[in-house]
Protein backbone atom coordinates (compact mmCIF):
# COMPACT_ATOMS: atom_id res chain seq x y z
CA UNK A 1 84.25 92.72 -49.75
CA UNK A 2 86.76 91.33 -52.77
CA UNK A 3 89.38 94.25 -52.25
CA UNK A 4 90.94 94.23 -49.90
CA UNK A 5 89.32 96.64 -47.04
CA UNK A 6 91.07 98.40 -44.17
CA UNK A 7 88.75 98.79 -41.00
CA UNK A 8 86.70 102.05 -41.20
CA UNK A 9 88.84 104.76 -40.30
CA UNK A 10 87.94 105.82 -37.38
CA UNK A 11 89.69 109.25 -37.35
CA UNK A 12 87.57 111.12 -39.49
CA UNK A 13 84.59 112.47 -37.59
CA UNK A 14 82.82 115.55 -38.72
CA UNK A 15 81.13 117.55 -36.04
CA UNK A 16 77.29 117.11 -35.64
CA UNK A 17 76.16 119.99 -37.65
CA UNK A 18 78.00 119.45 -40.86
CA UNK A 19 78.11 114.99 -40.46
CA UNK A 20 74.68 114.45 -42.49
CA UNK A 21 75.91 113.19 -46.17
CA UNK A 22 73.95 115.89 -47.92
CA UNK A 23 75.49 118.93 -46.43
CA UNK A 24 78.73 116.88 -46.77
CA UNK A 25 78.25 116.90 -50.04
CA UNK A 26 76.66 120.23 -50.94
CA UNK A 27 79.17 122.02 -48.80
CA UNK A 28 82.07 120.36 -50.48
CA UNK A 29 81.22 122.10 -53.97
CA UNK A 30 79.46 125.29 -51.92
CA UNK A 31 80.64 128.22 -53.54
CA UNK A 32 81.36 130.19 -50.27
CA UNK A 33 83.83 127.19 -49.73
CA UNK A 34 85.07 127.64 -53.23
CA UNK A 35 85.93 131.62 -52.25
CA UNK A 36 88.05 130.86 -49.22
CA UNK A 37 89.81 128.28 -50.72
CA UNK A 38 90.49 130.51 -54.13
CA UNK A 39 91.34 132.97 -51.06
CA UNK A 40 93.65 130.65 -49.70
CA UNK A 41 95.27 129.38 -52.85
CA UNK A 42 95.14 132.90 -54.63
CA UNK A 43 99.13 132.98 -55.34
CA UNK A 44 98.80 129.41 -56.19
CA UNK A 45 96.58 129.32 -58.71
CA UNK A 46 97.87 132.58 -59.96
CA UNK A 47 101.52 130.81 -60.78
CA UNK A 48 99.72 128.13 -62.63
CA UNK A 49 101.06 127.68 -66.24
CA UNK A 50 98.57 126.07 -68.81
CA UNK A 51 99.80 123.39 -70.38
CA UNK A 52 98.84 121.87 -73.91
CA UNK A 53 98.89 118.17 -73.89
CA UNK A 54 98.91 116.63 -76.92
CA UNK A 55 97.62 113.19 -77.07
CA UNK A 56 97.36 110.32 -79.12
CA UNK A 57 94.71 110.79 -82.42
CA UNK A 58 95.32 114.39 -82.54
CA UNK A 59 93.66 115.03 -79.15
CA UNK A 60 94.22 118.22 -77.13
CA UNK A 61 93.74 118.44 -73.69
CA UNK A 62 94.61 121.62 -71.01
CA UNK A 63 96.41 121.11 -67.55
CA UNK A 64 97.34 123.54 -64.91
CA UNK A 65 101.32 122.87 -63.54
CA UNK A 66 102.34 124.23 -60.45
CA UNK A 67 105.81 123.71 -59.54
CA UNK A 68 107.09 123.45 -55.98
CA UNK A 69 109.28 126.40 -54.04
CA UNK A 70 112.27 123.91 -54.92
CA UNK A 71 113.00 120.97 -56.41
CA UNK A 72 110.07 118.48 -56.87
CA UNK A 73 110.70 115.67 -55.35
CA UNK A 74 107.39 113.54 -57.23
CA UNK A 75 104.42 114.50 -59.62
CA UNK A 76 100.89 114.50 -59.17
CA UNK A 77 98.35 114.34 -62.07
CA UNK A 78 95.05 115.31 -60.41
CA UNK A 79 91.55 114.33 -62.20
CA UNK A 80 88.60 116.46 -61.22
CA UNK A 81 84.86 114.79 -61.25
CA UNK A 82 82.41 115.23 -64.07
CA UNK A 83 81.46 118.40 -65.15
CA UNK A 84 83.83 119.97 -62.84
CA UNK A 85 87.77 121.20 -63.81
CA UNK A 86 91.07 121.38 -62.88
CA UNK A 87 90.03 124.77 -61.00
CA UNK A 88 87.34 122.66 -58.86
CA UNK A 89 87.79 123.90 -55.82
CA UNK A 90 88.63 120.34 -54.26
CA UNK A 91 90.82 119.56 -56.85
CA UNK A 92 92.95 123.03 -56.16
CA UNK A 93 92.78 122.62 -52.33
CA UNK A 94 94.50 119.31 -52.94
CA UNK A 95 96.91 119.93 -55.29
CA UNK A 96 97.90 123.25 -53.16
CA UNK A 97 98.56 120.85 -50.18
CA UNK A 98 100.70 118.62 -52.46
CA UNK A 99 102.91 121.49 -53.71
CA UNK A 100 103.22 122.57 -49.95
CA UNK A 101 104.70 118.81 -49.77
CA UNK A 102 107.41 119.33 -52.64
CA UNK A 103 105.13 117.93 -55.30
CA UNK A 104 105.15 119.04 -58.98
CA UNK A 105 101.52 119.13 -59.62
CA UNK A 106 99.25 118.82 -63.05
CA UNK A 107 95.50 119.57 -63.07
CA UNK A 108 94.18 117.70 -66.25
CA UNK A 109 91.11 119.03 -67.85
CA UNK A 110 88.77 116.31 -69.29
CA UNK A 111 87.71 117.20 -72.70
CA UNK A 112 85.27 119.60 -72.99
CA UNK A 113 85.42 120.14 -69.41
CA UNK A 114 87.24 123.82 -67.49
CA UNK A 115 86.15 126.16 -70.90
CA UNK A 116 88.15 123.51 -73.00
CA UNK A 117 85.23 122.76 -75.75
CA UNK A 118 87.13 124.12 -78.49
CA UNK A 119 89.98 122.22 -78.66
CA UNK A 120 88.44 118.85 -79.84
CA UNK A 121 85.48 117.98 -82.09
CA UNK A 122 84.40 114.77 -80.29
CA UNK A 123 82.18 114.97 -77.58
CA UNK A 124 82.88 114.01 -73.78
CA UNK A 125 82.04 110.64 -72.62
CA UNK A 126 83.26 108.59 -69.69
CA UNK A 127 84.82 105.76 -72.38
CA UNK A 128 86.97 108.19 -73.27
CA UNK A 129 89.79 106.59 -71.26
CA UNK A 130 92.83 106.38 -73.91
CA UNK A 131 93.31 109.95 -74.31
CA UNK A 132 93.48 110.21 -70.31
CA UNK A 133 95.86 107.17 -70.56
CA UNK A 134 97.93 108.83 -73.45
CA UNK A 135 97.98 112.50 -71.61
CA UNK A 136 99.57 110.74 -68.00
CA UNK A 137 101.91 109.37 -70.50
CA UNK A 138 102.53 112.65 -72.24
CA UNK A 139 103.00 114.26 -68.87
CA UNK A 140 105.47 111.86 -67.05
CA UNK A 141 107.70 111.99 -70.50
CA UNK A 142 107.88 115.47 -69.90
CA UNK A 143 109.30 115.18 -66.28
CA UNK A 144 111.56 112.23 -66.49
CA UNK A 145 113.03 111.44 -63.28
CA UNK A 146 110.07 112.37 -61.43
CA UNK A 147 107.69 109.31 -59.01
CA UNK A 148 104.55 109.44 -60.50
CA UNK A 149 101.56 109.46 -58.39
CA UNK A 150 97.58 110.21 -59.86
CA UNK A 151 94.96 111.79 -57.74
CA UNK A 152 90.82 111.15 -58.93
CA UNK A 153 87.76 112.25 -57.46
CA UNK A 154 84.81 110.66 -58.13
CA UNK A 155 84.49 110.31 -62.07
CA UNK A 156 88.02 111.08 -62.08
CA UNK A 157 89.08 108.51 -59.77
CA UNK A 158 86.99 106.07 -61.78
CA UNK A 159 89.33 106.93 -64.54
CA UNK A 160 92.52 106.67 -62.68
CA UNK A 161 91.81 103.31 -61.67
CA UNK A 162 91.49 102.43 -65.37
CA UNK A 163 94.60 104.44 -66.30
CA UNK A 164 95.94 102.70 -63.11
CA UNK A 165 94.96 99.48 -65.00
CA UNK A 166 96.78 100.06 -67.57
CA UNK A 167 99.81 101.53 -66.85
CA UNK A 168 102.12 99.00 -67.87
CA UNK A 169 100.68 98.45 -70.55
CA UNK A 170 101.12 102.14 -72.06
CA UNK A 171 104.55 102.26 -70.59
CA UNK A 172 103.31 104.37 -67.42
CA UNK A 173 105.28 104.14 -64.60
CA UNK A 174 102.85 104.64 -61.59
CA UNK A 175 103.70 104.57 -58.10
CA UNK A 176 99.95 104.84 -56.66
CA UNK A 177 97.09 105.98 -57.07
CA UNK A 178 94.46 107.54 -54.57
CA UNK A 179 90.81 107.45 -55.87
CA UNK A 180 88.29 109.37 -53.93
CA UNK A 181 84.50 108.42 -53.83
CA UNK A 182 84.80 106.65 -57.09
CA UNK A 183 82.10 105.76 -59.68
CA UNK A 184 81.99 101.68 -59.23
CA UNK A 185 78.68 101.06 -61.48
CA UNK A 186 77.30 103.78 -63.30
CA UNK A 187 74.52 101.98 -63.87
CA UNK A 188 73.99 102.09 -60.08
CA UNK A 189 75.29 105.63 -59.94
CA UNK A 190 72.48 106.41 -62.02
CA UNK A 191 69.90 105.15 -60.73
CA UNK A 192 71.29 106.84 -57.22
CA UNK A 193 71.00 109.89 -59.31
CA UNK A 194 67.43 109.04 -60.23
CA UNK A 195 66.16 108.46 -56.79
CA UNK A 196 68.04 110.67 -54.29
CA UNK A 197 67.54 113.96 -53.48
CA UNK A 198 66.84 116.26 -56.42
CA UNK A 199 69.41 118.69 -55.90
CA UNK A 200 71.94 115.89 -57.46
CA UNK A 201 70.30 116.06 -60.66
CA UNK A 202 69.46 119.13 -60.96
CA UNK A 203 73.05 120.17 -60.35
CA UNK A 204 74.59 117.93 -62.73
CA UNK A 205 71.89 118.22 -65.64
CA UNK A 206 72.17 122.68 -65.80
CA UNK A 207 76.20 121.95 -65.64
CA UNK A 208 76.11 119.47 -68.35
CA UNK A 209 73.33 121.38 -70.64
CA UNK A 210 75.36 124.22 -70.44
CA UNK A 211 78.33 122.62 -71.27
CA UNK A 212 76.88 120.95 -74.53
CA UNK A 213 75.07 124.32 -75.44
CA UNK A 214 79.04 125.63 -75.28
CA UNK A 215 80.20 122.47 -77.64
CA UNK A 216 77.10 123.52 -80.04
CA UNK A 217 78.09 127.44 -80.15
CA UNK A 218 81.61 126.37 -81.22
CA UNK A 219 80.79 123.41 -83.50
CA UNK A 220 77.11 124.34 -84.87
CA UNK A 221 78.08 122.61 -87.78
CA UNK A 222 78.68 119.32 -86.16
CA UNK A 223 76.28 119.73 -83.01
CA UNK A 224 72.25 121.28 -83.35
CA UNK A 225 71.05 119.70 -80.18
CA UNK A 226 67.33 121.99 -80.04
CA UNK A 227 66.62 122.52 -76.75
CA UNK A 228 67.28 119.99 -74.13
CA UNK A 229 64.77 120.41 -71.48
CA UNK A 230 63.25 118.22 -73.60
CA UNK A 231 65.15 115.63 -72.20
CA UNK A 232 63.50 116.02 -68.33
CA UNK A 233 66.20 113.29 -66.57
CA UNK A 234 70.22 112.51 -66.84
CA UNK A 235 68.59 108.88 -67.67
CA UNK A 236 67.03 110.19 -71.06
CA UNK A 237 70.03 112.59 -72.08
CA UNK A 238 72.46 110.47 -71.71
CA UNK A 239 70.57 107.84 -73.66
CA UNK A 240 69.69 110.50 -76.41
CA UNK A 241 73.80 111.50 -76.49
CA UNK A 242 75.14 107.87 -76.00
CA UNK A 243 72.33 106.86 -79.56
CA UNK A 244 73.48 109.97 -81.44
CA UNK A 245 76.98 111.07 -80.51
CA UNK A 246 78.89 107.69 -79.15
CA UNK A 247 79.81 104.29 -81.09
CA UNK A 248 77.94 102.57 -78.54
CA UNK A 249 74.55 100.78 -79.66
CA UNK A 250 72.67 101.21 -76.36
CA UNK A 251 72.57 102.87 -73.22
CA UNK A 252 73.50 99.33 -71.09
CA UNK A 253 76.45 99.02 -73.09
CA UNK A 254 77.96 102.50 -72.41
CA UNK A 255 77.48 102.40 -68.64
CA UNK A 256 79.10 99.08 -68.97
CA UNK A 257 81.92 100.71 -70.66
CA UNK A 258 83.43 101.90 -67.72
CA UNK A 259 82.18 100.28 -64.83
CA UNK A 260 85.10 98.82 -62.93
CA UNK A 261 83.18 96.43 -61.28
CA UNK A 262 83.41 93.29 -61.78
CA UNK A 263 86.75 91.64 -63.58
CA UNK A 264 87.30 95.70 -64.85
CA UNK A 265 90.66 96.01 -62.12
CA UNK A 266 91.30 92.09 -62.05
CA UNK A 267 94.96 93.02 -63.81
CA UNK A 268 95.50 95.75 -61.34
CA UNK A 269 99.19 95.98 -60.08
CA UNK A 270 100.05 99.54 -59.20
CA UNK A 271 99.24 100.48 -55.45
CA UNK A 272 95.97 101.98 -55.01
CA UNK A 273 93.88 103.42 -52.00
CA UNK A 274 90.55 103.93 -53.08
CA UNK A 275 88.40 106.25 -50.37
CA UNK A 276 84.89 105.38 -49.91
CA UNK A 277 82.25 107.06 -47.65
CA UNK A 278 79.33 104.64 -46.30
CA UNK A 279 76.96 107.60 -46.65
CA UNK A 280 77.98 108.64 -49.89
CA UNK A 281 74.23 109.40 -51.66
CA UNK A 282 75.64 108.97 -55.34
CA UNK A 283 78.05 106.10 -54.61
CA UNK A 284 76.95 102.96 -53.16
CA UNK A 285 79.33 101.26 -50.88
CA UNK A 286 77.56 98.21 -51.62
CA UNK A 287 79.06 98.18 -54.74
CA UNK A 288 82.89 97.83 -53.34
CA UNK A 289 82.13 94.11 -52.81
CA UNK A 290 82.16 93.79 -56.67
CA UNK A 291 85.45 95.16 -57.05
CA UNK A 292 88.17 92.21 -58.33
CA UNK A 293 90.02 90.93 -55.86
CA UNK A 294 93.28 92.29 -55.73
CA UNK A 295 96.29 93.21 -53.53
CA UNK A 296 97.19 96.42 -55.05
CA UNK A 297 93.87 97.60 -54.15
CA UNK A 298 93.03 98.74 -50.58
CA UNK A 299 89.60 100.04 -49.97
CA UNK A 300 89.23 102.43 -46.98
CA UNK A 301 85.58 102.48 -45.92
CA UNK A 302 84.51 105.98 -43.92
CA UNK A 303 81.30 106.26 -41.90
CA UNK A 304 80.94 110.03 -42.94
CA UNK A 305 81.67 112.62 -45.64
CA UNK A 306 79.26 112.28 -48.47
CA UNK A 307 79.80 112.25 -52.19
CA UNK A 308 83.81 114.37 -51.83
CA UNK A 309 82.81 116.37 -48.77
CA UNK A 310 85.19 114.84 -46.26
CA UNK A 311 85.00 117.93 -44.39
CA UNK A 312 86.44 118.25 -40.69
CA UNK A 313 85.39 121.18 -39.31
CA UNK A 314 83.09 124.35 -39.52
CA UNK A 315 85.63 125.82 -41.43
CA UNK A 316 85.17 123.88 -44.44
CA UNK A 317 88.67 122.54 -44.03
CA UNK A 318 89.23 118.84 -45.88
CA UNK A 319 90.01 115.78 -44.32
CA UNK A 320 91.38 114.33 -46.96
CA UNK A 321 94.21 117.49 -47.58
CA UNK A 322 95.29 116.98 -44.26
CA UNK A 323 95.62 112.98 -45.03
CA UNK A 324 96.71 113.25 -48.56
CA UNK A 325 100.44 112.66 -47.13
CA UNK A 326 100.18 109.49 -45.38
CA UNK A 327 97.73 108.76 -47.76
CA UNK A 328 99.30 108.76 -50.80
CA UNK A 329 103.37 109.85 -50.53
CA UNK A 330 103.97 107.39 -47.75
């Protein structure tokens, strides 16, 4: 591989029932798992304060803050996956374990994403990446003082590699970044998407439908979309919304528009652990040998845990919460 790639770490082993990547990964978003962990974190997400960001170009996007019991001793800006939120449940199980580690945390919102459609006329798309850039910025300059690490999973690690890329750039002050299960190629992603098990598309196509039939009942003077079942695959939609509602000219050139294959993290220099699962059915972890060589990047290869599941036991409890110390802080 170009990255730089630690052995495959052996210490995550999911028992036999739960270690097939499909129940990894439909257990991971299960909503019996979201209810204990909502259980769980009940106080903490309760004490959540929603936070305005405002952005460069007049955009607006929401983030949950949870302070620590004292003093925060670093913040963590958590990105949640597409068509998910800062209430996902893996993004709140994380974050939870973080403030139980003295971290300040913020859960960013994506546009349009966590009952957010209102506060932007644009549409979503995965280019988007300077108002995510401009809203880590917004957020450090609000806690001066404070290490800054960022937290992705999947589609949102995808974009805090990027924002990882360009830190210095915007005047971000990163100390690393930990991207889980990434999206390397979408093209590749897609066509995973495609040709796996239906339940993946399926999932992601009612989540995303209902999230533009949201954007439409807010804006229906901007956004008539008819009815979208006309559009049978995430293939065809996303063409259809990339033609009509993007400034790209084709749907090649939008996947390519954040890929970060290829020479994408060549200029990376903060620290960065991205996790990767070698069953993952949405991801595949053939496409970590096209990652730009690098040494900020280290690429930790796991034999099981699906697309996010990286669950440990039968209690739905995450690997990756009780790794996110060592991990990331250390």
């Amino acid at each position: 591989m170009s990255a730089k790639t630690e052995a495959v770490l052996a210490d995550f082993k999911p028992p036999i029932g739960i270690r097939t990547p499909h129940i990894q990964s439909i257990l991971g978003a299960w909503s019996l798992r979201g209810q204990i962990v909502r259980y769980r974190t009940r106080d903490f997400v309760k004490t959540a304060s929603a936070e305005m960001i405002h952005c460069e170009a007049g955009v607006r996007l929401l983030a949950k803050v949870n302070n620590p019991a004292h003093s925060p001793q670093a913040l963590v800006v958590l990105l949640h996956g597409w068509e998910g939120s800062a209430d996902a449940t893996y993004v709140v199980s994380a974050a939870h374990q973080l403030r139980a580690l003295g971290c300040k945390t913020a859960r960013l919102n994506f546009r349009d994403h966590g009952g957010t459609c209102a506060l932007n006329e644009g549409l979503f798309h995965s280019c988007r990446i300077d108002e995510i850039v401009s809203a880590v910025s917004v957020i450090q300059q609000a806690n001066p003082g404070l290490p800054l690490y960022l937290v992705g999973f999947s589609l949102g690690a995808n974009f805090a590699l990027r924002v990882a890329a360009r830190a210095n750039s915007a005047g971000i002050q990163l100390q690393k970044v930990l991207a889980v299960c990434p999206v390397l190629s979408p093209t590749r992603t897609m066509q995973a998407l495609e040709q796996g098990m239906w339940i993946y598309r399926y999932y992601f196509l009612r989540r995303w439908r209902r999230s533009l039939l949201m954007k439409a009942s807010v804006f229906p003077q901007l956004y008539q979309f008819g009815n979208l079942k006309r559009l049978p695959t995430l293939t065809a939609t996303t063409d259809y919304f990339v033609k009509h509602y993007t400034e790209f000219e084709n749907l090649n050139d939008y996947l390519n528009g954040y890929a970060i294959t290829g020479d994408q993290l060549a200029g990376l220099d903060v620290e960065s652990i991205l996790i990767a699962t070698a069953d993952d059915p949405v991801i595949p972890i053939e496409d970590t040998q096209y990652l730009a060589r690098t040494d900020a990047l280290r690429v930790h290869v796991l034999q099981q845990g699906g697309h996010c599941g990286l669950l440990k036991d039968y209690f739905l409890n995450s690997w990756l919460d009780e790794s996110i110390d060592s991990l990331l802080l250390t």
